[in-house]
Protein backbone atom coordinates (compact mmCIF):
# COMPACT_ATOMS: atom_id res chain seq x y z
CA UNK A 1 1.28 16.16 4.18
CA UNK A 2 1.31 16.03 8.21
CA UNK A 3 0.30 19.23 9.48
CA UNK A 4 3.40 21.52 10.24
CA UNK A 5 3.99 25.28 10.95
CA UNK A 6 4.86 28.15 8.84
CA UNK A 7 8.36 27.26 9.61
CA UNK A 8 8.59 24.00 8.71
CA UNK A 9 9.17 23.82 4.96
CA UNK A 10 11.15 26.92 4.45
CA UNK A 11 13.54 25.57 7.04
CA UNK A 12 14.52 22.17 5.78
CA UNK A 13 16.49 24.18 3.10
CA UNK A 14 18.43 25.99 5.57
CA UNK A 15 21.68 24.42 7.31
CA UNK A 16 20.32 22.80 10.80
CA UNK A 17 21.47 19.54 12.64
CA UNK A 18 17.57 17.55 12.31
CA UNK A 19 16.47 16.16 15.72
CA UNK A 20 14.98 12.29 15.64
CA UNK A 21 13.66 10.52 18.28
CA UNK A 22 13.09 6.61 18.82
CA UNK A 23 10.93 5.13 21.39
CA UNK A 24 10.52 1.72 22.40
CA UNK A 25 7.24 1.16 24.15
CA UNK A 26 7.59 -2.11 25.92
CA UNK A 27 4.33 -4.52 26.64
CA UNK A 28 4.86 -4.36 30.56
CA UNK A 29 4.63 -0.32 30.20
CA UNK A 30 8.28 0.80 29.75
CA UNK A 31 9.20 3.97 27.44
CA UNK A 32 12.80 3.79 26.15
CA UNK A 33 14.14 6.99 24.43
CA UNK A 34 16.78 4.71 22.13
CA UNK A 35 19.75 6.19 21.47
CA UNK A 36 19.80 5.18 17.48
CA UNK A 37 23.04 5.94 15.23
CA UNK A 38 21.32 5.73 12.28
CA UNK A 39 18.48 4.11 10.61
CA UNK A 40 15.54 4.99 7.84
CA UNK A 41 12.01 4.76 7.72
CA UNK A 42 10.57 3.84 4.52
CA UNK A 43 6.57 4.90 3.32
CA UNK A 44 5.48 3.01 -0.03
CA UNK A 45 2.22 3.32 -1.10
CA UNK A 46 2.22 0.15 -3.54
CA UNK A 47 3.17 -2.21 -0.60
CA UNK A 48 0.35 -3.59 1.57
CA UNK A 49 1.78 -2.56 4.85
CA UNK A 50 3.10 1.34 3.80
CA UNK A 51 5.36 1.67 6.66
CA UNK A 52 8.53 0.21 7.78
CA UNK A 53 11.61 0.76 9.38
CA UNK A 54 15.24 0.31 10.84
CA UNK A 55 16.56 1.68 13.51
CA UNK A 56 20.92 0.84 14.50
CA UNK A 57 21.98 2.15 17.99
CA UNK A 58 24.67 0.87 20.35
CA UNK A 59 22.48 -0.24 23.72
CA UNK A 60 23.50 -4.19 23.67
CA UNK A 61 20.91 -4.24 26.75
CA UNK A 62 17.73 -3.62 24.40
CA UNK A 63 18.40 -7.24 23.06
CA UNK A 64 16.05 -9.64 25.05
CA UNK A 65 18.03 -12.22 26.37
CA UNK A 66 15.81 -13.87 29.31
CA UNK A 67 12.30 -15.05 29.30
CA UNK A 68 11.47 -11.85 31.15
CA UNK A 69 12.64 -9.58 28.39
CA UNK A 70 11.26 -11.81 25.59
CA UNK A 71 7.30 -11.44 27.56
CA UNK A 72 8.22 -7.67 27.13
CA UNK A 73 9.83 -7.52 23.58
CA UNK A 74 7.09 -9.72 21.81
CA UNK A 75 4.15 -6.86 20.47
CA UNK A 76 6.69 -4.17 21.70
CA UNK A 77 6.09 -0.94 19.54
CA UNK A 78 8.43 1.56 18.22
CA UNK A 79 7.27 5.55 17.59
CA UNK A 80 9.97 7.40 15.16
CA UNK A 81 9.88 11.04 14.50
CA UNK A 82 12.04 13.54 12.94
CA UNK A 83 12.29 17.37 12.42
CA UNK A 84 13.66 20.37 12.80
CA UNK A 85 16.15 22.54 15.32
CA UNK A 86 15.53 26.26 14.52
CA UNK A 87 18.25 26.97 16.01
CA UNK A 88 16.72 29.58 18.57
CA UNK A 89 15.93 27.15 21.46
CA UNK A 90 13.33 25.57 19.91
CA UNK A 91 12.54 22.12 17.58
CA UNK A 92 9.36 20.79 15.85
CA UNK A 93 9.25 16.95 15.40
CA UNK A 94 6.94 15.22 13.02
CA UNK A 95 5.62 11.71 13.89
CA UNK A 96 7.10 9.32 10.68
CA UNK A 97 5.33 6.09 11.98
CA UNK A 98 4.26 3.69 15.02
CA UNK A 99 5.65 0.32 14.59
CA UNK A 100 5.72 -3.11 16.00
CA UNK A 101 8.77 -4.83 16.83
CA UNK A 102 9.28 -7.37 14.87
CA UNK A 103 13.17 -8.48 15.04
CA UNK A 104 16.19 -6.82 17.61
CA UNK A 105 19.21 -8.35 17.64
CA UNK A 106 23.22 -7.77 17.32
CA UNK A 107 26.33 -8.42 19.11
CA UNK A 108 25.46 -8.77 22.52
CA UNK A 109 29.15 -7.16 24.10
CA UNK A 110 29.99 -4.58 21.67
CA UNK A 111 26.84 -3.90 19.36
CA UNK A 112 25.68 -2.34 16.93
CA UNK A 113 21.19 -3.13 17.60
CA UNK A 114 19.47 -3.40 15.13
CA UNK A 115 15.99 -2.97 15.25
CA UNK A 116 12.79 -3.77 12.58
CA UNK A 117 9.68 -2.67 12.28
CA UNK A 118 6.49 -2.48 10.71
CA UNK A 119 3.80 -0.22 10.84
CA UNK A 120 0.02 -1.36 12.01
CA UNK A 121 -1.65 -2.96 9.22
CA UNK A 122 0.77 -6.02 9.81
CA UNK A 123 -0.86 -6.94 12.59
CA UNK A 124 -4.62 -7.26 10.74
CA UNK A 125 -2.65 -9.28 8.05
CA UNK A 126 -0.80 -11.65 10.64
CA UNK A 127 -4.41 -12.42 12.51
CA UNK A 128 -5.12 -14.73 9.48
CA UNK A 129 -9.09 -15.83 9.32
CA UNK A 130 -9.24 -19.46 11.06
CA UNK A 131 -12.59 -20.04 10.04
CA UNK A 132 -14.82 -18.57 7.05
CA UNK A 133 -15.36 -14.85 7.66
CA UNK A 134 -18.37 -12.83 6.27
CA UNK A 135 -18.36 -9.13 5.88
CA UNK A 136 -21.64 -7.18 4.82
CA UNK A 137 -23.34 -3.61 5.45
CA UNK A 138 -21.35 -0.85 3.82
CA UNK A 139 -17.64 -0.15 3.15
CA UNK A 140 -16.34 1.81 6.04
CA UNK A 141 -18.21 -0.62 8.57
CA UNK A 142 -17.41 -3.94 7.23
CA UNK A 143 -13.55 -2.21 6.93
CA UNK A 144 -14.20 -1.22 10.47
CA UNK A 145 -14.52 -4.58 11.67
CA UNK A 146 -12.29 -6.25 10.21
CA UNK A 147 -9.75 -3.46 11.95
CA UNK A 148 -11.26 -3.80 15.23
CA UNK A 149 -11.17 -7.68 15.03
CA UNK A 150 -7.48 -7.36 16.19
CA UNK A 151 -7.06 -4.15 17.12
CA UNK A 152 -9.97 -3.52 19.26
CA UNK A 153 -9.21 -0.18 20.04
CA UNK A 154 -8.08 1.02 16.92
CA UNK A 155 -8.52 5.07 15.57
CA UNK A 156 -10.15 5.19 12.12
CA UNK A 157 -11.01 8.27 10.15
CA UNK A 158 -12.83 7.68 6.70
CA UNK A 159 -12.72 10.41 4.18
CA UNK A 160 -15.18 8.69 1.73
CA UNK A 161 -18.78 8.49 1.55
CA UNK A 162 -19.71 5.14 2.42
CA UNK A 163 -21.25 2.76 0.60
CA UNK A 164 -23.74 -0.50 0.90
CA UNK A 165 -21.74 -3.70 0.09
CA UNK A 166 -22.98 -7.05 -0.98
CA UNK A 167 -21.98 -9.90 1.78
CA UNK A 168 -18.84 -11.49 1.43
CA UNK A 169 -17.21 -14.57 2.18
CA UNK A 170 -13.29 -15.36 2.37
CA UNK A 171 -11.71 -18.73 3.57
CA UNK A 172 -10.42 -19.81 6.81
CA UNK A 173 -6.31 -18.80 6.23
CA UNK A 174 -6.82 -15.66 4.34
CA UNK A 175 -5.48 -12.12 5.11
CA UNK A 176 -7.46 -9.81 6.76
CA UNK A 177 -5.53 -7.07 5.49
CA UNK A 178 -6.01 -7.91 2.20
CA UNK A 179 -9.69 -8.57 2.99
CA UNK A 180 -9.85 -4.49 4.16
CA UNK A 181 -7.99 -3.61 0.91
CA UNK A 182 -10.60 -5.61 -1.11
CA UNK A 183 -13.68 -3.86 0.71
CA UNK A 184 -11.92 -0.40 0.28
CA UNK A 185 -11.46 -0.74 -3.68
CA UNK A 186 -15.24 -1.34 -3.70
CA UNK A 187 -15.80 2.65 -3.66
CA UNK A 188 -12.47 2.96 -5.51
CA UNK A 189 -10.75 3.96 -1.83
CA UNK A 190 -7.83 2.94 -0.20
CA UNK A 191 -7.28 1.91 3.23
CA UNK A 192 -3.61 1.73 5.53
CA UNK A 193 -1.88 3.13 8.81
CA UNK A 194 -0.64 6.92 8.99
CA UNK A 195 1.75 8.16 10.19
CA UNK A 196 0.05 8.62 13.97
CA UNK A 197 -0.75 5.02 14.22
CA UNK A 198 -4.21 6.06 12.54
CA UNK A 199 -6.29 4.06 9.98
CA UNK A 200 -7.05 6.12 7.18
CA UNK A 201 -10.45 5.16 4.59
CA UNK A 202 -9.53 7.36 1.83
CA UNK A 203 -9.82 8.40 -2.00
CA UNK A 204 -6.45 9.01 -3.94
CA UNK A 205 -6.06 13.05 -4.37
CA UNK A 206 -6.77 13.66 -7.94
CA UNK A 207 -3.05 15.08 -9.47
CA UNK A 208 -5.24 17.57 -11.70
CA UNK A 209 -7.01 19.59 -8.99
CA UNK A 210 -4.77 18.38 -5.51
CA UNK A 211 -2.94 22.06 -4.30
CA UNK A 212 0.64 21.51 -4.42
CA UNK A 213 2.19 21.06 -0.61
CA UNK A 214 5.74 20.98 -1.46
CA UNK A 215 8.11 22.81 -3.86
CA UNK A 216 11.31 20.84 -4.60
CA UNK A 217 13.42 23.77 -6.80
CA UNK A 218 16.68 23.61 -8.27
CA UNK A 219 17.33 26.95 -7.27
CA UNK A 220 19.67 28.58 -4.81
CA UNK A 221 17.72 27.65 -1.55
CA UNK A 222 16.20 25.21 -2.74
CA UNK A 223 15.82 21.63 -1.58
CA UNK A 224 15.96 19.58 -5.14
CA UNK A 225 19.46 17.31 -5.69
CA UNK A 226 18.61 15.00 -8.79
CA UNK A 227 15.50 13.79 -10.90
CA UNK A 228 14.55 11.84 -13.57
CA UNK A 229 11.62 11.12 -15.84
CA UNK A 230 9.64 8.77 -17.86
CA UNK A 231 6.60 7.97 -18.79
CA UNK A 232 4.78 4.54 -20.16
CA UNK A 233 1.41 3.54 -21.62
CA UNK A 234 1.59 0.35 -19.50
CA UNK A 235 -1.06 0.01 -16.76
CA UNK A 236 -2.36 3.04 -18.15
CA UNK A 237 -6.68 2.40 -18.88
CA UNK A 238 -9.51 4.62 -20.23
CA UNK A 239 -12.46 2.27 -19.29
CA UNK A 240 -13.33 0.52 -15.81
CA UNK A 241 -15.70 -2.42 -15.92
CA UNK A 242 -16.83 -3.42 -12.49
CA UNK A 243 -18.96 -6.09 -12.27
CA UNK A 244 -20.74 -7.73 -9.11
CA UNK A 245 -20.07 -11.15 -8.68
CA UNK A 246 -23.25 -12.49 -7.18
CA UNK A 247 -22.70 -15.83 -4.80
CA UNK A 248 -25.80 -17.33 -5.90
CA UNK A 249 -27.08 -18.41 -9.46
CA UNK A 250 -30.83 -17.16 -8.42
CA UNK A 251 -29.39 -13.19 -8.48
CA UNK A 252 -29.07 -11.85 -12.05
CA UNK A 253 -25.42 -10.17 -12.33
CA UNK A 254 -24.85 -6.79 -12.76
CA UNK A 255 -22.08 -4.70 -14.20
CA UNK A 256 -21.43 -1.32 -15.66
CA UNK A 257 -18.49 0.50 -17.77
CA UNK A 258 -16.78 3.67 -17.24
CA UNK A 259 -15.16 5.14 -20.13
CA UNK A 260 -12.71 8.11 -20.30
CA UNK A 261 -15.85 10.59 -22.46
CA UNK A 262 -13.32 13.83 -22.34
CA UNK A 263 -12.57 14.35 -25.89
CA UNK A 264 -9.91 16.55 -25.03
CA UNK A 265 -7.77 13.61 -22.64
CA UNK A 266 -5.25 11.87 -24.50
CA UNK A 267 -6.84 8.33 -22.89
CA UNK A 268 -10.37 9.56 -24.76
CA UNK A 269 -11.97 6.81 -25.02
CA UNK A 270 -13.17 7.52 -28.70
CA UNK A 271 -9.33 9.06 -29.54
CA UNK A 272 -6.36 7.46 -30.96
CA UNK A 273 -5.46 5.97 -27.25
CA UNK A 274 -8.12 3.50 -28.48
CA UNK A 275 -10.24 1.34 -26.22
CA UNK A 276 -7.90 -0.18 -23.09
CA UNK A 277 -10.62 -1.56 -20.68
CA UNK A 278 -9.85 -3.02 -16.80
CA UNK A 279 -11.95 -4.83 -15.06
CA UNK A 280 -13.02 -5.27 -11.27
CA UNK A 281 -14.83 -7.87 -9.90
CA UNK A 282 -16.46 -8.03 -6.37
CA UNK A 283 -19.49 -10.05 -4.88
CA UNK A 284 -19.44 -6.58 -2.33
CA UNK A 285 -21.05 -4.86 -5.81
CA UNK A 286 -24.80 -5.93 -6.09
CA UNK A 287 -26.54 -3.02 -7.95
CA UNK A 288 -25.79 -1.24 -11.31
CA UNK A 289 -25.58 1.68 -9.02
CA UNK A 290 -22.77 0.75 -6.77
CA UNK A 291 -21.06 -0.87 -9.48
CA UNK A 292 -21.11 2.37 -11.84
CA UNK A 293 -19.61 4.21 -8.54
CA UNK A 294 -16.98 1.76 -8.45
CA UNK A 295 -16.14 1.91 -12.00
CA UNK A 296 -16.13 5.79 -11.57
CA UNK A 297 -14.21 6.63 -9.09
CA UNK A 298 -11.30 3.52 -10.25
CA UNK A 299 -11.25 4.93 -13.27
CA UNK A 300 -9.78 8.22 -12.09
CA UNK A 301 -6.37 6.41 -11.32
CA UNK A 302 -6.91 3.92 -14.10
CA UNK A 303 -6.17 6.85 -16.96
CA UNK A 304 -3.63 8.72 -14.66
CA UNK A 305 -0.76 8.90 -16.89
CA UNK A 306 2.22 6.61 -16.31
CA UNK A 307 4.67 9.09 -15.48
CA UNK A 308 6.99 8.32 -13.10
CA UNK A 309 9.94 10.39 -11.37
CA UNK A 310 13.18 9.43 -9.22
CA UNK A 311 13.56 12.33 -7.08
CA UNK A 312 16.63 12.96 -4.23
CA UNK A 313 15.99 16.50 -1.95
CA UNK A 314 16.76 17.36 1.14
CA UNK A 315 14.81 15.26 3.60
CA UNK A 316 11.19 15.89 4.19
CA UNK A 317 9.73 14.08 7.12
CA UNK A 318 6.10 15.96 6.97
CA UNK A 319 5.78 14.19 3.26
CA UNK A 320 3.25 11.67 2.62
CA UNK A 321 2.40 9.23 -0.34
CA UNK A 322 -0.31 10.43 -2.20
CA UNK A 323 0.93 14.21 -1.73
CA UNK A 324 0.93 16.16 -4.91
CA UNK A 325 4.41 18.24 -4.83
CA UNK A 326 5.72 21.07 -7.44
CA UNK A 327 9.31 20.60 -8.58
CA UNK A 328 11.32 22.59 -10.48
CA UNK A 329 14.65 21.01 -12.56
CA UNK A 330 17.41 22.54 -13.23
CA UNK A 331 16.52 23.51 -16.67
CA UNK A 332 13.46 25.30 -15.61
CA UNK A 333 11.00 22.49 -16.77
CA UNK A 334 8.42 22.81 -13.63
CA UNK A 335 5.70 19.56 -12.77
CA UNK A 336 3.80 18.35 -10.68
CA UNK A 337 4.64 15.20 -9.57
CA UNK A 338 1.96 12.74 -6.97
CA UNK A 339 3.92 10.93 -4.03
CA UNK A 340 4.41 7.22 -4.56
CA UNK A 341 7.22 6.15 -1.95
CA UNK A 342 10.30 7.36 -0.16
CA UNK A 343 12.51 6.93 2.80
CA UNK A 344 13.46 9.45 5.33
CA UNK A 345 16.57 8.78 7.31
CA UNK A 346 17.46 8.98 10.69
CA UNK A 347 21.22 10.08 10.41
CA UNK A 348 22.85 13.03 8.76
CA UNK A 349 23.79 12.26 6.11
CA UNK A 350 21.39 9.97 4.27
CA UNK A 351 19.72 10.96 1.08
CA UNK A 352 16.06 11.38 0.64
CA UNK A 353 14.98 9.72 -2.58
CA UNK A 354 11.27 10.29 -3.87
CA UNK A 355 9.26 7.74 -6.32
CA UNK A 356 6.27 9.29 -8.08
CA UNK A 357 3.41 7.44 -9.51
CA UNK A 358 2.03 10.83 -11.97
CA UNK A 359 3.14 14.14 -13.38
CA UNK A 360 1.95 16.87 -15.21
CA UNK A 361 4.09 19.83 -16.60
CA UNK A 362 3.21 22.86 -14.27
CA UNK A 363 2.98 25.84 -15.90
């Protein structure tokens, strides 16, 4: 969860009129506080760029309509925050994204603007590879270059411990993005834009040991409105095989298996869950070492339970995906639940609805 004051949390339950703030940072140096109406941003961990966003207001000029304003609107970025007024004078906004502009348009005499965005990592993915590209050394710095080829001046914090890679290849045409993403699942990591414009390197908190940032209660005060749950044994596996895929016939491959060896997990890989293997493939894996840290630290989110949760509270801009939260339903069942998606809104009145990816009864 962004980093917030003692006052934050506790007063998103209480009745407040939220401040938001849109600014359009034009290419020729211009900051325009946009006076929105409405609008959401949207954070989605299972989508390759995790950020996007809409933003309505009524300012018919913000639509480019000469050549002038096109050079100005084209790789235009958008910063969104929201927060909250505590009603003594003072607010606290929290940054939800950094965005480029990628569509404004509406009636140009009476309105309403509309403007689209999306957050960083689309602009790695839209600087497809136009000749073969080759990425060796280790996981954060081949993931660093890859960033830096179009951002050169990108911010990137890695929370792993990097790891040696094998070299490799992808074709002229293919996504860069998806070329980072590869790299990162090498040490079982994920890679994408936070909410400060940041690229994170990082390893999925683990739902069993993660502290709690959040409690969503159905009690007076609290900030839960609805909630469901299920739970599925599809995509759920006790046993990672990653295997190197070597790019030449003269280097023997190499592979190793992780296996859920906890007799007491109900994915036990010697337990009535029987034997449900996945495997991952990478020429970046060239030793039974790195490919048994692989295999390790994927298997972690392989055997994660399929348990997933529809969750509307009161809206919680600080929130991130991966963020293990405790919630409490109205008949007193308490969870924990891990962060998979949601959208915070930029009006009023919108709800806040919260996907979850695992849960765990709380006790």
């Amino acid at each position: 969860m962004y980093p917030v004051s003692s006052r934050f949390l506790p007063r998103l339950a209480e009745d407040h009129t939220p401040p938001t703030q849109v600014l359009l940072i034009t290419t020729d140096g211009r900051v325009v506080d946009v006076d929105h109406t409405g609008g959401s941003v949207s954070v989605d961990r299972g989508q390759a760029i995790r950020r996007t966003c809409t933003v309505t207001c009524t300012d018919v000029t913000l639509i480019p309509l000469t050549p002038a304003d096109q050079l100005a609107t084209y790789g235009a970025r958008l910063r969104i925050a929201r927060g909250v007024d505590y009603g003594d004078g003072t607010t606290e906004l929290v940054p939800l994204g950094i965005f480029r502009l990628d569509e404004i348009g509406g009636d140009t005499e009476q309105g309403p603007v509309t403007l689209t965005g999306k957050s960083l990592e689309c602009i790695i993915s839209d600087d497809t590879f136009i000749s073969p590209y080759r990425a060796t050394g280790t996981v954060v710095g081949a993931i660093t270059a890859l960033i830096t080829r179009s951002i050169p001046d990108a911010q990137i914090i890695s929370q792993i411990t990097d790891t040696p890679i094998g070299a490799r290849t992808w074709d002229a045409d293919s996504d860069p993005w998806d070329a980072c993403r590869d790299v990162a699942a090498t040490a079982g990591a994920e890679v994408y834009c936070n909410a400060d414009g940041v690229f994170i390197i990082s390893v999925l908190p683990d739902l069993l040991s993660a502290d709690p940032v959040w409690a969503v209660e159905a009690t007076e005060g609290g900030v839960y409105v609805s909630g469901t749950r299920s739970m599925s044994s599809t995509g759920v596996f006790n046993g990672v095989l990653a295997r190197g895929e070597a790019s030449d016939t003269a280097t023997p491959p190499v592979q190793y298996l992780a296996t859920d060896d906890d007799p007491g997990s109900p994915t036990y890989w010697g337990g009535p869950f029987g034997h449900r293997p996945t495997t991952y493939s990478s020429s970046t894996l060239t030793t039974v070492g790195t490919c048994a840290a692989a295999a390790i630290l994927m298997l972690r989110a392989a055997k994660t339970p399929n348990a997933t949760g529809d969750l509307s509270a009161l809206p919680n801009p600080a929130l991130d995906c991966g963020d293990v939260i405790r919630v409490t339903h109205p008949d007193g069942l308490k969870e924990l639940h891990q962060v998979a998606s949601f959208t915070v809104p930029l009006d009023l009145g919108g709800d806040f609805p919260i996907a979850t990816i695992s849960a765990k009864e709380d006790a």
